[in-house]
C-alpha atoms as a PDB file:
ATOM      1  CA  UNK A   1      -7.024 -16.743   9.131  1.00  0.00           C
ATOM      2  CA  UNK A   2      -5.708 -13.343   8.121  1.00  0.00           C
ATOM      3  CA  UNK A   3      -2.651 -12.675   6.453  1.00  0.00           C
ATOM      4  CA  UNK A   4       0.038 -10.259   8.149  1.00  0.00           C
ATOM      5  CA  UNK A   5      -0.940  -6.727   7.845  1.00  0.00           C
ATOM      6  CA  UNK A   6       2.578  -6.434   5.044  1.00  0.00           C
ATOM      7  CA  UNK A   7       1.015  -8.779   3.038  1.00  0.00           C
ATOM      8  CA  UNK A   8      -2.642  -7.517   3.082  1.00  0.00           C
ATOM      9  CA  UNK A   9      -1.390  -4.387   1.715  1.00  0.00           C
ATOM     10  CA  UNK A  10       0.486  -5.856  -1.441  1.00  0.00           C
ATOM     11  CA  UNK A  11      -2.699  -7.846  -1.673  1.00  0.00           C
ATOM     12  CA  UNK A  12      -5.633  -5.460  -1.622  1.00  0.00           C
ATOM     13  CA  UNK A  13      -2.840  -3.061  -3.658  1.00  0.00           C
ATOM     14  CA  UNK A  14      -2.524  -5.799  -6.621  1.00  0.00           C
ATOM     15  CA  UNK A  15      -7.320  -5.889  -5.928  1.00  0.00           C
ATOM     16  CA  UNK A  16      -7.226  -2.401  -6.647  1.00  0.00           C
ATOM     17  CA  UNK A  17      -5.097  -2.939  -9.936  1.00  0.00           C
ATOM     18  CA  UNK A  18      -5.257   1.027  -9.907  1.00  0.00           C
ATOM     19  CA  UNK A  19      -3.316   3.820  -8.627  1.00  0.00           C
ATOM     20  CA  UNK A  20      -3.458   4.351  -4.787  1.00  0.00           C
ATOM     21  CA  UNK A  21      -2.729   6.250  -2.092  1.00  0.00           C
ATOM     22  CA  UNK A  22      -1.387   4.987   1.314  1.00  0.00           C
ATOM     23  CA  UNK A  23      -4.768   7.044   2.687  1.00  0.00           C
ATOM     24  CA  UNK A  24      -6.751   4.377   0.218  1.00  0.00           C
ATOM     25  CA  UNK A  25      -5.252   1.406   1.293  1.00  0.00           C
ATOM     26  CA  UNK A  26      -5.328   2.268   5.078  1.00  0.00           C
ATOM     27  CA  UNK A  27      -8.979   2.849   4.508  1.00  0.00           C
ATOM     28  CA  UNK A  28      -9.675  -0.500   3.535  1.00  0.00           C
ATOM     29  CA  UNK A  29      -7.320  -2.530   5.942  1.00  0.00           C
ATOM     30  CA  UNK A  30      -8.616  -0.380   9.158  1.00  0.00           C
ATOM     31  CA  UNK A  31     -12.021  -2.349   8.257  1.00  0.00           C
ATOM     32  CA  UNK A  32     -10.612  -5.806   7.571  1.00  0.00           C
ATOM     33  CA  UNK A  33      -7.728  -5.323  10.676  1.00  0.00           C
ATOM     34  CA  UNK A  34      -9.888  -3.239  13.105  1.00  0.00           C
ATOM     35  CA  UNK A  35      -8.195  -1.800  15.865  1.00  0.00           C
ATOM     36  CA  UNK A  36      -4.141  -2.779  14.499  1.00  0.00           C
ATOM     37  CA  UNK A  37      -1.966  -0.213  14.992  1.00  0.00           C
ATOM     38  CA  UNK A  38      -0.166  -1.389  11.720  1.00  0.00           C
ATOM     39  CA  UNK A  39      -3.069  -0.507   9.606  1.00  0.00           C
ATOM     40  CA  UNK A  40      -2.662   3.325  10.705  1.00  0.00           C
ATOM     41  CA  UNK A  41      -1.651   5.599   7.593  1.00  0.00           C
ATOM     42  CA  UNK A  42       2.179   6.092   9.083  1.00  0.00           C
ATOM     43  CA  UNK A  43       2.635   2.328   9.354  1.00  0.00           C
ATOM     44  CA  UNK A  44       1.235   1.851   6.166  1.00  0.00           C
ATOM     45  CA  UNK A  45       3.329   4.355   3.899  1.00  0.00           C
ATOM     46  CA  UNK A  46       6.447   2.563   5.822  1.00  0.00           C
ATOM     47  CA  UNK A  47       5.136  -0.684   4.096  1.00  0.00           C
ATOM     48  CA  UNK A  48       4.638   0.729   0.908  1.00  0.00           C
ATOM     49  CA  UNK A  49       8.011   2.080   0.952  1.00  0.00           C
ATOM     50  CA  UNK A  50       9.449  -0.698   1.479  1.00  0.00           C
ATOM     51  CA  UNK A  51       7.589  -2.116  -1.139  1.00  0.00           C
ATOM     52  CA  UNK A  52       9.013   0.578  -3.597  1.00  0.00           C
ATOM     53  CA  UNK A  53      12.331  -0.250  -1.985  1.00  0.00           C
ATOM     54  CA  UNK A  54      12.468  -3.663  -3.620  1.00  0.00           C
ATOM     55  CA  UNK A  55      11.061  -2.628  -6.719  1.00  0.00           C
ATOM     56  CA  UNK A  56       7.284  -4.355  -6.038  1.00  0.00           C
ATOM     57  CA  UNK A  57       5.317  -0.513  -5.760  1.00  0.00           C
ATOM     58  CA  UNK A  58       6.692   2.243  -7.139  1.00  0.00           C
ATOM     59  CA  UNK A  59       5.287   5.772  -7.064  1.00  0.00           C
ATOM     60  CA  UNK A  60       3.913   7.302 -10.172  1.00  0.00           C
ATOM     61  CA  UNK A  61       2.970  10.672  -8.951  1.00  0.00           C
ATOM     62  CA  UNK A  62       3.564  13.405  -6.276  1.00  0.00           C
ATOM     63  CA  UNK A  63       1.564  16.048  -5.394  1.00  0.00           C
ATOM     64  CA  UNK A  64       2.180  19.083  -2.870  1.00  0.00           C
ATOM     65  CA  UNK A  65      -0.883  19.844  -1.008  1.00  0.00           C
ATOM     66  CA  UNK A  66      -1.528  23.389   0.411  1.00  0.00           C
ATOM     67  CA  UNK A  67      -0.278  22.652   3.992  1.00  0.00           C
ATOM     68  CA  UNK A  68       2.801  21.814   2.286  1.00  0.00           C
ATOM     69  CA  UNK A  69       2.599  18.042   2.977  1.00  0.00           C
ATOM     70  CA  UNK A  70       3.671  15.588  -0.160  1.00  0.00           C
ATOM     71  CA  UNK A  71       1.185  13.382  -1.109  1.00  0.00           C
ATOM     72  CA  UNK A  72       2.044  10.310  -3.154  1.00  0.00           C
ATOM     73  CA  UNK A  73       0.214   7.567  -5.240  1.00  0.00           C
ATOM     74  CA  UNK A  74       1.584   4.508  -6.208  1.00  0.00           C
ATOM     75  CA  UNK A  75       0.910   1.788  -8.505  1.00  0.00           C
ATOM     76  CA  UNK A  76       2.026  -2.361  -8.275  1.00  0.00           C
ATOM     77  CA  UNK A  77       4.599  -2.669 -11.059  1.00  0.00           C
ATOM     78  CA  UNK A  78       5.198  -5.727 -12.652  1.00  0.00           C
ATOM     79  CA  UNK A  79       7.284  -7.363 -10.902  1.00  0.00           C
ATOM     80  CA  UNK A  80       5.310  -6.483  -8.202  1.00  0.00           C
ATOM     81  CA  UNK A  81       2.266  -8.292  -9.581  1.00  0.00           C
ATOM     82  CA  UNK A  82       4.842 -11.258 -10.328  1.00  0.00           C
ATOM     83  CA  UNK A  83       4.217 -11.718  -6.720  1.00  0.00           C
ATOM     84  CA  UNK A  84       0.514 -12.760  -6.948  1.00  0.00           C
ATOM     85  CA  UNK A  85       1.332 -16.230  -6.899  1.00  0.00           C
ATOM     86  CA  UNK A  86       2.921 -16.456  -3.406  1.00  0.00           C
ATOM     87  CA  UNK A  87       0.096 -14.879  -1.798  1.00  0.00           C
ATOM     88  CA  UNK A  88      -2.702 -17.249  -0.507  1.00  0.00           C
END
């Protein structure tokens, strides 16, 4: 059984237990959720945002790339990897 596609990305975040991107992480759950919509870059920065929202991700650094598009990376903070324990 796979988890739902908000809690595969806190989970393969807190694997990574490095800075990502929401490019990164949509990498890796378009091959474990292949062909959901939800696993798209888009959906997945809206996740991650939320994330940061309730202080679980937060974003650490922010980069302007030359098409003028921001590009963020994000770590788990600690609270965020608090959370380990509720996922299965």
């Amino acid at each position: 059984m796979k988890l739902p596609i908000k809690t595969g990305v806190l989970k393969r975040a807190m694997e990574l237990n490095e800075l990502f991107t929401a490019e990164e992480l949509s990498k890796d759950l378009q091959a474990e959720y292949p062909g959901e919509k939800t696993a798209q870059v888009k959906n997945v920065e809206k996740i991650i945002r939320t994330y940061c929202g309730v202080g679980i991700m937060k974003a650490v650094f922010f980069e302007l790339e030359p098409d003028g598009e921001l590009k963020l990376t994000y770590e788990v903070t600690d609270f965020g990897k608090s959370c380990r324990k509720m996922i299965p």
